[in-house]
C-alpha atoms as a PDB file:
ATOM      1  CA  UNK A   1       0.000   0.000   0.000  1.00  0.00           C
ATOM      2  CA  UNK A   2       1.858   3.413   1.320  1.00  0.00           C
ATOM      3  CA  UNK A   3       5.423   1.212   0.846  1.00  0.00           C
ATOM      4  CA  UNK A   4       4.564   0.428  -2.624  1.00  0.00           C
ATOM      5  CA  UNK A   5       4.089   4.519  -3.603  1.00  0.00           C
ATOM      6  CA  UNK A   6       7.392   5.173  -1.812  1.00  0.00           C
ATOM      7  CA  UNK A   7      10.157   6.618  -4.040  1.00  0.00           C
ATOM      8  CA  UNK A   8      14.084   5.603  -2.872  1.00  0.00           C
ATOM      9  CA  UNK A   9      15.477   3.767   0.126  1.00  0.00           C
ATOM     10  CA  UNK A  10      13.084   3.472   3.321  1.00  0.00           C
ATOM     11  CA  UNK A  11      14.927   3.081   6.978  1.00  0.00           C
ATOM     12  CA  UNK A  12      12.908   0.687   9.357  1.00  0.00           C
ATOM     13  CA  UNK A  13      13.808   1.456  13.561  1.00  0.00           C
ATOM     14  CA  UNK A  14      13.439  -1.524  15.282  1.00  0.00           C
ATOM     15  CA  UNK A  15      12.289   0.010  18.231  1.00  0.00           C
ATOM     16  CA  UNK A  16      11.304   3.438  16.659  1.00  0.00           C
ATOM     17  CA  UNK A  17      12.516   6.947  17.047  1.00  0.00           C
ATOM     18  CA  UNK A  18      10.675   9.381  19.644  1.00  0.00           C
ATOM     19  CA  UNK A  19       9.806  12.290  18.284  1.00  0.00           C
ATOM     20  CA  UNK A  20       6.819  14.875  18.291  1.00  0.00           C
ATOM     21  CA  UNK A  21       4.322  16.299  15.868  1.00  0.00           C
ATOM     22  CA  UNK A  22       3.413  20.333  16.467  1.00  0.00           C
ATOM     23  CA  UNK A  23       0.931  22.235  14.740  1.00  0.00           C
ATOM     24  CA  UNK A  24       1.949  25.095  12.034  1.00  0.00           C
ATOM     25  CA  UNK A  25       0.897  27.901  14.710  1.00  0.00           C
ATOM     26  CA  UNK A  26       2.557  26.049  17.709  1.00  0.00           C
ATOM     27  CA  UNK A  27      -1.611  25.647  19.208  1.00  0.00           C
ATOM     28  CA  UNK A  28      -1.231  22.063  19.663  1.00  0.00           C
ATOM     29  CA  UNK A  29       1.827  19.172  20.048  1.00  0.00           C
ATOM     30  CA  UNK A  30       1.419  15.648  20.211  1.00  0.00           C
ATOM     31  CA  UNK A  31       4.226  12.686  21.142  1.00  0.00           C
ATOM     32  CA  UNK A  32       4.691   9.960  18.464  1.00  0.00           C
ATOM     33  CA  UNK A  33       7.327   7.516  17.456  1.00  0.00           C
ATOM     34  CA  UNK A  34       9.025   7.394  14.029  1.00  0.00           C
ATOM     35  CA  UNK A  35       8.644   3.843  13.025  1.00  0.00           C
ATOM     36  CA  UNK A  36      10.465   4.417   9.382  1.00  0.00           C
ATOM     37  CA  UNK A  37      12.126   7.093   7.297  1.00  0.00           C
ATOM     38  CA  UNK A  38      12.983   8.015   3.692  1.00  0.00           C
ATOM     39  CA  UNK A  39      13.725  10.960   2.162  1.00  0.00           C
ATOM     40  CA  UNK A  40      10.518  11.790   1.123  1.00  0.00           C
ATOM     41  CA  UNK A  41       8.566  10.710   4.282  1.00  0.00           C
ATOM     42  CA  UNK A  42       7.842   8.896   7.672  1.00  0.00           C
ATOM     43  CA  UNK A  43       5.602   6.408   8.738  1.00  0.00           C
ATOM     44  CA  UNK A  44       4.214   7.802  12.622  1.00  0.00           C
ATOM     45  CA  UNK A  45       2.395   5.819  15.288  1.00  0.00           C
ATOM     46  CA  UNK A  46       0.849   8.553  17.118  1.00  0.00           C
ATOM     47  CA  UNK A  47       0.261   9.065  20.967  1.00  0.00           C
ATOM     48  CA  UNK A  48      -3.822  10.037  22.047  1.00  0.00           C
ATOM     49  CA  UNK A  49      -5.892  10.380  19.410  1.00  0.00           C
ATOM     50  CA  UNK A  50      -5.327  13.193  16.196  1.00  0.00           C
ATOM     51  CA  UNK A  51      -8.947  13.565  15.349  1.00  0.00           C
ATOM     52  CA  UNK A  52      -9.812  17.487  15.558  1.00  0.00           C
ATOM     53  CA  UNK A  53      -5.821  18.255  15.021  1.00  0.00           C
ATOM     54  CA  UNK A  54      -5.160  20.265  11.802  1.00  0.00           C
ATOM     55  CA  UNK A  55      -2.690  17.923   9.725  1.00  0.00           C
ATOM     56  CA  UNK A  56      -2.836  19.178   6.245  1.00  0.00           C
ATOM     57  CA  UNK A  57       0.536  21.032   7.536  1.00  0.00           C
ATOM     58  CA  UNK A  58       2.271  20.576  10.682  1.00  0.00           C
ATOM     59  CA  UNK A  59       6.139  19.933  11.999  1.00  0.00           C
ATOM     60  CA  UNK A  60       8.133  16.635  13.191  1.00  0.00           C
ATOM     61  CA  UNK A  61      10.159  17.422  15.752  1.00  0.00           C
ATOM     62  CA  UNK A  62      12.860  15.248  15.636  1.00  0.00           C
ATOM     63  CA  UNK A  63      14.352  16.459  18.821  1.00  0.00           C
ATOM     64  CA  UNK A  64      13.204  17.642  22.128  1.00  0.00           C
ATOM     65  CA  UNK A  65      14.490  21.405  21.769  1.00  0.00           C
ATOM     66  CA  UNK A  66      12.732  21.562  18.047  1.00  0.00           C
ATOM     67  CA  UNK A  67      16.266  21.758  16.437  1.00  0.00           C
ATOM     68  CA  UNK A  68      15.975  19.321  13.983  1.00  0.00           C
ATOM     69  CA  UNK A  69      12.512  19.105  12.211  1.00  0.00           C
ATOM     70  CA  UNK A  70      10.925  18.779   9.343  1.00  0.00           C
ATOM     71  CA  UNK A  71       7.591  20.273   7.926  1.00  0.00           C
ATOM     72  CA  UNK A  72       5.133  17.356   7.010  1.00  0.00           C
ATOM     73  CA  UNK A  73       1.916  17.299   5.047  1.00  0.00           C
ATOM     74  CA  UNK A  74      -0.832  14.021   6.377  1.00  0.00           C
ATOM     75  CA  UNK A  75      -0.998  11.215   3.204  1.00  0.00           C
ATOM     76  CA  UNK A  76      -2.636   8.364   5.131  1.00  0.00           C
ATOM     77  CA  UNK A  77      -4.247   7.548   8.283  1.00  0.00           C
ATOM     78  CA  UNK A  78      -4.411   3.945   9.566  1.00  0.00           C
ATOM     79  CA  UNK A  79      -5.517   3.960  13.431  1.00  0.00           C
ATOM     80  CA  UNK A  80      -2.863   5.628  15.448  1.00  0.00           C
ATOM     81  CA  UNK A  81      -0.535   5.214  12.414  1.00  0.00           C
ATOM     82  CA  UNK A  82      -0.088   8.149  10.433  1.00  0.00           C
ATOM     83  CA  UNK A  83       2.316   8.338   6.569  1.00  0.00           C
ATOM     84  CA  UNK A  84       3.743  11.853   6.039  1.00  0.00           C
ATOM     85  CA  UNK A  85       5.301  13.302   2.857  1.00  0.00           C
ATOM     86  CA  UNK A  86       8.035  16.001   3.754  1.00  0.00           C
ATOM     87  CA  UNK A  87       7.738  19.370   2.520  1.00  0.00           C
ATOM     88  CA  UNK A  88      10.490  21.054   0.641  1.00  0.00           C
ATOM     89  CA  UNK A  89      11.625  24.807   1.073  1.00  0.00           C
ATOM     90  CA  UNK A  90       9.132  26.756  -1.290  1.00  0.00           C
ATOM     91  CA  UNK A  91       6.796  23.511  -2.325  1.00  0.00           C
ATOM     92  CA  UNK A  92       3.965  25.771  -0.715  1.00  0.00           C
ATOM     93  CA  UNK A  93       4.816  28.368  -2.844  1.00  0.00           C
ATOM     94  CA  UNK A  94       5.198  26.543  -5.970  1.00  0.00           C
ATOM     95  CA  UNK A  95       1.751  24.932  -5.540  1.00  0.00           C
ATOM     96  CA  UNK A  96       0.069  28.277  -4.768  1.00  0.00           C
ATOM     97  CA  UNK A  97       1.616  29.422  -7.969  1.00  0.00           C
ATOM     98  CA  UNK A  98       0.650  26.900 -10.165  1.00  0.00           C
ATOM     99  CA  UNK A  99      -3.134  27.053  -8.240  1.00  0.00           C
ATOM    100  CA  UNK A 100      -2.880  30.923  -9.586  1.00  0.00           C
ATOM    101  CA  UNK A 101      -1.508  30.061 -13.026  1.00  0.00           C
ATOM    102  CA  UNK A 102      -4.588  27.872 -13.685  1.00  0.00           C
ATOM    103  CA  UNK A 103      -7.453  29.800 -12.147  1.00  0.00           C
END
């Protein structure tokens, strides 16, 4: 399903990687677990429940300070599992543009 779509090499943690998930506007954080990786995306099990959470766009924290994260658009929902794509630098602004271009 979600493994077949992946594009390049996908890192499995045997035991998973804590990490946390924080809204856009910093109005709401949850804990979750990184259970794989690739460059494109994650694979999250997700602590408490995600319903009413706004995950079109949020951050994965990949450490406790918020250092190292990465901004993550919502592909797939499976229980407390989530998938993720990563967003680049300027994809936002790419897709608005091409939204404009064909209004």
């Amino acid at each position: 399903m979600a493994d077949e779509r992946r594009v390049g090499g996908r890192v499995t943690f045997e035991r998973g990687m804590p990490a946390f998930m924080m809204g856009i506007d910093g109005t709401w954080r949850r804990n979750c677990t990184m259970e794989d990786v690739s460059e494109t995306g994650a694979k999250l099990t997700v602590e408490g429940s995600v319903e009413g959470l706004h995950l079109k766009e949020f951050f994965l924290l990949l450490s406790s300070t918020g250092l190292a994260y990465r901004r993550c658009e919502l592909t797939w929902v499976n229980g407390d599992q989530i998938g993720v794509n990563f967003l680049k630098v300027g994809d936002k602004k790419k897709r608005a543009g091409r939204e404009s271009a064909d209004a």
